[in-house]
N, C-alpha and C. Protein backbone atom coordinates (compact mmCIF):
# COMPACT_ATOMS: atom_id res chain seq x y z
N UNK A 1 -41.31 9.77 16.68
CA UNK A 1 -40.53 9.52 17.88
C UNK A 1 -40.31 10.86 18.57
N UNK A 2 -40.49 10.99 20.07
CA UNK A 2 -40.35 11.91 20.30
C UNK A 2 -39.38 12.35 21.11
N UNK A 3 -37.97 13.33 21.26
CA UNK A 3 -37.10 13.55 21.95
C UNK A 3 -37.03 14.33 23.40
N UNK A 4 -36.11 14.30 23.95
CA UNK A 4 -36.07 15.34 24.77
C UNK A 4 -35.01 15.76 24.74
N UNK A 5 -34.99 17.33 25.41
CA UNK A 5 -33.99 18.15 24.97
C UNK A 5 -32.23 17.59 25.00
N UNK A 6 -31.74 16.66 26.01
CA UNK A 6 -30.79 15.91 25.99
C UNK A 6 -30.60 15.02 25.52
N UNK A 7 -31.81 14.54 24.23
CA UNK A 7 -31.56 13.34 23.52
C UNK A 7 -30.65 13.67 22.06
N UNK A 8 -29.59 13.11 21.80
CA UNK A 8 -29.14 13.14 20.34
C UNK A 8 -29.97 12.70 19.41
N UNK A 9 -30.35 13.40 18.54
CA UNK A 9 -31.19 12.82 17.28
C UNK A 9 -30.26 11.81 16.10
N UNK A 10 -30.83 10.62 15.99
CA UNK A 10 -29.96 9.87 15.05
C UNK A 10 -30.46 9.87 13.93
N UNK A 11 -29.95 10.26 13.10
CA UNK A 11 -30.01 10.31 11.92
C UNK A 11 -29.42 9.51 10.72
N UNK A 12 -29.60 9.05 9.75
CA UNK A 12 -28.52 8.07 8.50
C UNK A 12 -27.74 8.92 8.33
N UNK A 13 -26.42 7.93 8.34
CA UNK A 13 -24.71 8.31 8.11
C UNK A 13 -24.81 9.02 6.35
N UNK A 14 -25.25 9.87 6.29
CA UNK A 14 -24.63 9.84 4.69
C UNK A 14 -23.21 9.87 4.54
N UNK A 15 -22.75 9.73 3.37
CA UNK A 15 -21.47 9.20 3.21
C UNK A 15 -21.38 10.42 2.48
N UNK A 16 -19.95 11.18 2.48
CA UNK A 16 -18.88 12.01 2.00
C UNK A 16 -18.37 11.65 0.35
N UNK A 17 -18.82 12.84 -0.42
CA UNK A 17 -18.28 12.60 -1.34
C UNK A 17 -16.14 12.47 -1.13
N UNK A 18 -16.34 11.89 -2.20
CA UNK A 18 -14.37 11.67 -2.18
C UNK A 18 -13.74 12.56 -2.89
N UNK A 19 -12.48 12.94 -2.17
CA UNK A 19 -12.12 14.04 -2.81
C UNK A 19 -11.69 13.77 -4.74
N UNK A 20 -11.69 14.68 -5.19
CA UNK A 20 -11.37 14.65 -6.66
C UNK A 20 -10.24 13.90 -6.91
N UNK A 21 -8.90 14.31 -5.89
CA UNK A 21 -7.84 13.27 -6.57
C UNK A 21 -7.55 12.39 -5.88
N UNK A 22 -8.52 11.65 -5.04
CA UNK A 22 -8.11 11.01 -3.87
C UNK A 22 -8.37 9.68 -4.91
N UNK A 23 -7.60 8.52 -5.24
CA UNK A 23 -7.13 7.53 -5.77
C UNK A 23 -8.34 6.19 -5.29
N UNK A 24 -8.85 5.37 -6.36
CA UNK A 24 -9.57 4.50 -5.67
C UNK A 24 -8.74 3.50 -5.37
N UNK A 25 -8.93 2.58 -4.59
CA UNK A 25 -7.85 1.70 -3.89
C UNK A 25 -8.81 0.31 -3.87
N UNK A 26 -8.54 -0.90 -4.25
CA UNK A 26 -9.06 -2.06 -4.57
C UNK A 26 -8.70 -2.86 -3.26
N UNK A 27 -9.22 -2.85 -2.12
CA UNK A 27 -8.74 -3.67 -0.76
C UNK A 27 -9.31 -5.06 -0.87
N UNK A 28 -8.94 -6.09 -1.11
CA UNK A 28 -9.07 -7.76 -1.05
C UNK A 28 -8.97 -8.56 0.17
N UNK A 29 -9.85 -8.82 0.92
CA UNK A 29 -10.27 -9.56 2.01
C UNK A 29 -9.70 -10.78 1.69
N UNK A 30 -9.20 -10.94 0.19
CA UNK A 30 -9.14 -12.44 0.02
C UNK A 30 -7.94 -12.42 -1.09
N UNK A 31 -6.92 -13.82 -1.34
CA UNK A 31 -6.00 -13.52 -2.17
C UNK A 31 -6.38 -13.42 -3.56
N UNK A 32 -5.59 -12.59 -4.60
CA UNK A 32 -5.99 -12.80 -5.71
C UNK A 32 -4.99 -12.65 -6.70
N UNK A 33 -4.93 -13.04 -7.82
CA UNK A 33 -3.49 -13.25 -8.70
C UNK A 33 -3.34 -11.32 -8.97
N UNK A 34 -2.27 -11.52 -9.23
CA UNK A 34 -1.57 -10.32 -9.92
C UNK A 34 -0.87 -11.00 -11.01
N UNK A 35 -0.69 -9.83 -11.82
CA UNK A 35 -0.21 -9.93 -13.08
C UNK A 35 0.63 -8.99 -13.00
N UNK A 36 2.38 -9.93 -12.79
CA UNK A 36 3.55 -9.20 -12.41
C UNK A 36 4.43 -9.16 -14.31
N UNK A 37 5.55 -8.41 -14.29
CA UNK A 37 6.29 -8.39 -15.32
C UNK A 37 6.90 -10.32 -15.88
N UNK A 38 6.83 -10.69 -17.16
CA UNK A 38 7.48 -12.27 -17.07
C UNK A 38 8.69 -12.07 -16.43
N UNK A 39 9.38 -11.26 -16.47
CA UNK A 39 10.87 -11.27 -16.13
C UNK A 39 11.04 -11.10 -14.82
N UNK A 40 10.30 -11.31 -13.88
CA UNK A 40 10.23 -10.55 -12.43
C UNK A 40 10.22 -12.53 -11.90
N UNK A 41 11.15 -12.43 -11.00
CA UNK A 41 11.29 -13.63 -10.47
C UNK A 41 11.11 -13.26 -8.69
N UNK A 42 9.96 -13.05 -8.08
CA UNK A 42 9.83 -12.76 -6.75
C UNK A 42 10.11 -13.77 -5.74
N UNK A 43 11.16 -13.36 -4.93
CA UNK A 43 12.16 -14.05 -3.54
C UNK A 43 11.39 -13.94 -2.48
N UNK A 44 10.86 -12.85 -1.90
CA UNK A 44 10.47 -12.32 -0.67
C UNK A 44 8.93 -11.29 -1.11
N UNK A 45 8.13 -11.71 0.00
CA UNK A 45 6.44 -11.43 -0.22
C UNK A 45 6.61 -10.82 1.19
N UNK A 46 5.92 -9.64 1.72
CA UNK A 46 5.25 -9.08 2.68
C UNK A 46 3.79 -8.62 2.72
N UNK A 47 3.04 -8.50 3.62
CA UNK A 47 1.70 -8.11 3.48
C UNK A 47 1.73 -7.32 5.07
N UNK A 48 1.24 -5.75 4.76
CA UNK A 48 0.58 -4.82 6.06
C UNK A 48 -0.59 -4.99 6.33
N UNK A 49 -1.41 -4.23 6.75
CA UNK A 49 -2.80 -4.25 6.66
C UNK A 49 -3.39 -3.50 5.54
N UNK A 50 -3.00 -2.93 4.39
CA UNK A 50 -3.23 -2.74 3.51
C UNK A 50 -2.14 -2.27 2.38
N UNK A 51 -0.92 -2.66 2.51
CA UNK A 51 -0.09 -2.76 1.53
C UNK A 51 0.80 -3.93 1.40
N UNK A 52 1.40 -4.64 0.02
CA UNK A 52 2.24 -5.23 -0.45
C UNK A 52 3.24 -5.09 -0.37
N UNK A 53 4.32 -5.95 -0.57
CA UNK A 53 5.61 -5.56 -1.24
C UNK A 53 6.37 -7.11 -1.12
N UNK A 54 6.89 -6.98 -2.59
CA UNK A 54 7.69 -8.03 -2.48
C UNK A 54 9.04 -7.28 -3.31
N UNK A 55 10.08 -8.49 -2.79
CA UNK A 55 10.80 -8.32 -3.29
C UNK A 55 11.74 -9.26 -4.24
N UNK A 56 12.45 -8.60 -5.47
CA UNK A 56 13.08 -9.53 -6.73
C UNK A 56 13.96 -9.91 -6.83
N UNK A 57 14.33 -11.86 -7.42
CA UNK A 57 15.98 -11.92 -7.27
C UNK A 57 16.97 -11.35 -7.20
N UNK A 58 16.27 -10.04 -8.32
CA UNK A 58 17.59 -9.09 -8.76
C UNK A 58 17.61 -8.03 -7.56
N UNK A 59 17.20 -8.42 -6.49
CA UNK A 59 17.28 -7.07 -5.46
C UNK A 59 16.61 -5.86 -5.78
N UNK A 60 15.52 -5.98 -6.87
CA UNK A 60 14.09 -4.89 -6.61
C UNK A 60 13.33 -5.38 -6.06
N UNK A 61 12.49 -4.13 -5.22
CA UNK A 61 11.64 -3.58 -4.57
C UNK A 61 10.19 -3.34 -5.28
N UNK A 62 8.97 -3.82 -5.02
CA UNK A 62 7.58 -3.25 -5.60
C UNK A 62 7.36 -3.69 -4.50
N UNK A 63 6.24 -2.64 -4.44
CA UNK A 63 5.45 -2.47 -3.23
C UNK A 63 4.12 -1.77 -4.13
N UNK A 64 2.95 -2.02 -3.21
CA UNK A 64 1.45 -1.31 -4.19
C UNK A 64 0.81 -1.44 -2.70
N UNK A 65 -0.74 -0.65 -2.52
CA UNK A 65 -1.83 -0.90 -1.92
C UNK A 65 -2.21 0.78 -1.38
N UNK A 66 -2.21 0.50 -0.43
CA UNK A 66 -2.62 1.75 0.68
C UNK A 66 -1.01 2.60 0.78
N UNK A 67 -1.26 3.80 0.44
CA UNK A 67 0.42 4.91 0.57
C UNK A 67 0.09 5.79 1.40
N UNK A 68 -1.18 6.22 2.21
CA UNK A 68 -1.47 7.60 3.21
C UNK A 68 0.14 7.93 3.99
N UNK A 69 0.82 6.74 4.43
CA UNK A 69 1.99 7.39 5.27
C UNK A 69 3.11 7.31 4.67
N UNK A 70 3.56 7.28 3.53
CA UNK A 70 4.79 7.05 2.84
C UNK A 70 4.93 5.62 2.57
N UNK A 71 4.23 4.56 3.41
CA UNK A 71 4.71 3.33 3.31
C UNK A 71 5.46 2.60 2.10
N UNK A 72 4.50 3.01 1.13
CA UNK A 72 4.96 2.14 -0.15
C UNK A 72 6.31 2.37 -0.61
N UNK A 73 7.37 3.76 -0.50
CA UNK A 73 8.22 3.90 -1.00
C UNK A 73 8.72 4.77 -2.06
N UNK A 74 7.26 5.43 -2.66
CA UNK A 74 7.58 6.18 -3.93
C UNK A 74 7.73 7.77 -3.90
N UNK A 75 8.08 7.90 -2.40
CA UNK A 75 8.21 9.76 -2.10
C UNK A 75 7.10 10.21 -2.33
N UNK A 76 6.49 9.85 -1.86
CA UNK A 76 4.80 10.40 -2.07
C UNK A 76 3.75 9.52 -0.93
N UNK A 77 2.61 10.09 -1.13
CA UNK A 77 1.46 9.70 -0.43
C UNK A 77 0.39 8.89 -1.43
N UNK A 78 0.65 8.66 -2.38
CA UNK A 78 -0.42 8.12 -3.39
C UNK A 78 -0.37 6.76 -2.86
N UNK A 79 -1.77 6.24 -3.52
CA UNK A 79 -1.95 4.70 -3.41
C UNK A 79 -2.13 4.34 -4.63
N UNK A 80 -1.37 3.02 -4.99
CA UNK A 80 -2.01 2.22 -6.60
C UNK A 80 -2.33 1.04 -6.27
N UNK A 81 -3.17 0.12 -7.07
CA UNK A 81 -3.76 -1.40 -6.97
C UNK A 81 -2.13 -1.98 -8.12
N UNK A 82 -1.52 -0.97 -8.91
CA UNK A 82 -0.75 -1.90 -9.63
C UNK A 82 0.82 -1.36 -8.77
N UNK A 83 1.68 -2.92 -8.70
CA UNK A 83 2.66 -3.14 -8.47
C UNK A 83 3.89 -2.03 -9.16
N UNK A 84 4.73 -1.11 -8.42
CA UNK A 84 5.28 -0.22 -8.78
C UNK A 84 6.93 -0.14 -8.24
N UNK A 85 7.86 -0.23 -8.83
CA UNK A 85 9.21 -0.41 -8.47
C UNK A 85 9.63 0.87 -7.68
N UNK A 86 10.34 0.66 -6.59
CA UNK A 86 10.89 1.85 -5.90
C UNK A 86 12.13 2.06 -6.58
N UNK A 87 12.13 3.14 -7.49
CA UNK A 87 13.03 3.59 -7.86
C UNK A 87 14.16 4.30 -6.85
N UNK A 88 14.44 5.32 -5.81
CA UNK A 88 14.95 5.06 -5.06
C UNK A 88 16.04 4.29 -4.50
N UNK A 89 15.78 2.77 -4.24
CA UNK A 89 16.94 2.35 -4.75
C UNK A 89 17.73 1.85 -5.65
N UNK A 90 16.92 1.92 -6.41
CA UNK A 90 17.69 2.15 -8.37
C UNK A 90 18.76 2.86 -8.21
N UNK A 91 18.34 4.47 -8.33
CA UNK A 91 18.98 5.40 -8.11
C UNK A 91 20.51 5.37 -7.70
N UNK A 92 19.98 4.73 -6.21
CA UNK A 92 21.08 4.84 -5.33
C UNK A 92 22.29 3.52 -5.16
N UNK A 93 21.44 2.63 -6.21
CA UNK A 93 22.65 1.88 -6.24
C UNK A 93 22.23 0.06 -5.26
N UNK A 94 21.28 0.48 -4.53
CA UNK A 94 20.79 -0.44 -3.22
C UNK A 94 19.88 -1.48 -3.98
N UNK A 95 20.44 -2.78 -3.55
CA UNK A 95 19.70 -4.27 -3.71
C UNK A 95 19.02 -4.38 -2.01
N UNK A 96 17.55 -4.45 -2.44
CA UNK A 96 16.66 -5.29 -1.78
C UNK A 96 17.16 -6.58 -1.25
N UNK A 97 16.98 -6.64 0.29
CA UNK A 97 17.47 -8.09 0.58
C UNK A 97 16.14 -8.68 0.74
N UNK A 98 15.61 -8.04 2.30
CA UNK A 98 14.56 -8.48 2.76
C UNK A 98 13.33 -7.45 2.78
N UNK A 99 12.37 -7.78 3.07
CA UNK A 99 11.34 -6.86 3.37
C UNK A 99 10.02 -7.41 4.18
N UNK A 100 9.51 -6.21 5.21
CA UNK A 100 8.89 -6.57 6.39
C UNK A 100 7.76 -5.56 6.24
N UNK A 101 6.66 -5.65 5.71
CA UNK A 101 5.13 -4.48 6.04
C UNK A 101 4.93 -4.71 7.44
N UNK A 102 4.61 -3.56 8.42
CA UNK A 102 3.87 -3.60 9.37
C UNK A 102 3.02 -2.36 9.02
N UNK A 103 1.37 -2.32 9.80
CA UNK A 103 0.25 -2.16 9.88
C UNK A 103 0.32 -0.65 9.00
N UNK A 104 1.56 0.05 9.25
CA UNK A 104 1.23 1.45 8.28
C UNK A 104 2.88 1.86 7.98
N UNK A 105 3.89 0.92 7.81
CA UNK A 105 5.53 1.05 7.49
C UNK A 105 5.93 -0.59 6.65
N UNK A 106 6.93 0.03 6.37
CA UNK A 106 8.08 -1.22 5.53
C UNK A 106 9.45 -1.17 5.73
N UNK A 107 9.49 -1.82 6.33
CA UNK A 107 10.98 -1.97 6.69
C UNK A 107 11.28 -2.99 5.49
N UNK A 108 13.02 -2.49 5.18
CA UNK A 108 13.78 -2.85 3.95
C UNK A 108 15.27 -3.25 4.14
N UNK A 109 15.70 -4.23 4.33
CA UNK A 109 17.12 -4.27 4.65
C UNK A 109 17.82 -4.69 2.55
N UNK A 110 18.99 -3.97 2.84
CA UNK A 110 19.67 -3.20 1.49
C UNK A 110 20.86 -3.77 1.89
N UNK A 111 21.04 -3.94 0.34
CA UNK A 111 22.77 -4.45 -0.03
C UNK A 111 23.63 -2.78 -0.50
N UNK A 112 24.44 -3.01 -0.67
CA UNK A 112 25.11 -1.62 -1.45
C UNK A 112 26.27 -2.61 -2.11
């Protein structure tokens, strides 16, 4: 094929290795069971565009999936495929009422 000097040459996308600690992340187009604690009795389910969170009779918080912006809750940027309690409001004393994922946040309304 032959170009001319204002033509972009296209070439195959190679793909980027991933960084060393960058976390693999399991994204599901489709629903699939989880395997929560027996003792976990879940009230309230949210879904973002790539994170979870529900929340437990007892007024905990798990949230899992995609974390790039803080979303999930755990003071950090990590992502996990397994379901992880926000300690946070352990800590502080705060029952989970409701909970709302949007596209890259979670909104959380709290008892004290």
């Amino acid at each position: 094929v032959a170009s001319s000097p204002g033509d972009a040459e296209l070439l195959p996308r190679q793909e980027q290795p991933a960084a060393e600690d960058a976390a693999f992340i399991s994204i599901q187009a489709f629903p699939a069971l989880l395997d929560l604690p027996q003792d976990l009795e879940v009230s309230k389910v949210s879904c973002g565009s790539r994170h979870t969170a529900i929340v437990t009779r007892g007024g905990e918080l798990y949230t899992w999936g995609w974390g790039k912006y803080g979303q999930l809750g755990h003071r950090d940027n990590a992502s996990t495929d397994q379901p992880r309690r926000v300690e946070y409001l352990v800590a502080e004393g705060l029952q989970a009422e409701e909970v709302v994922c949007g596209p890259w946040t979670t909104y959380v309304c709290v008892l004290e």
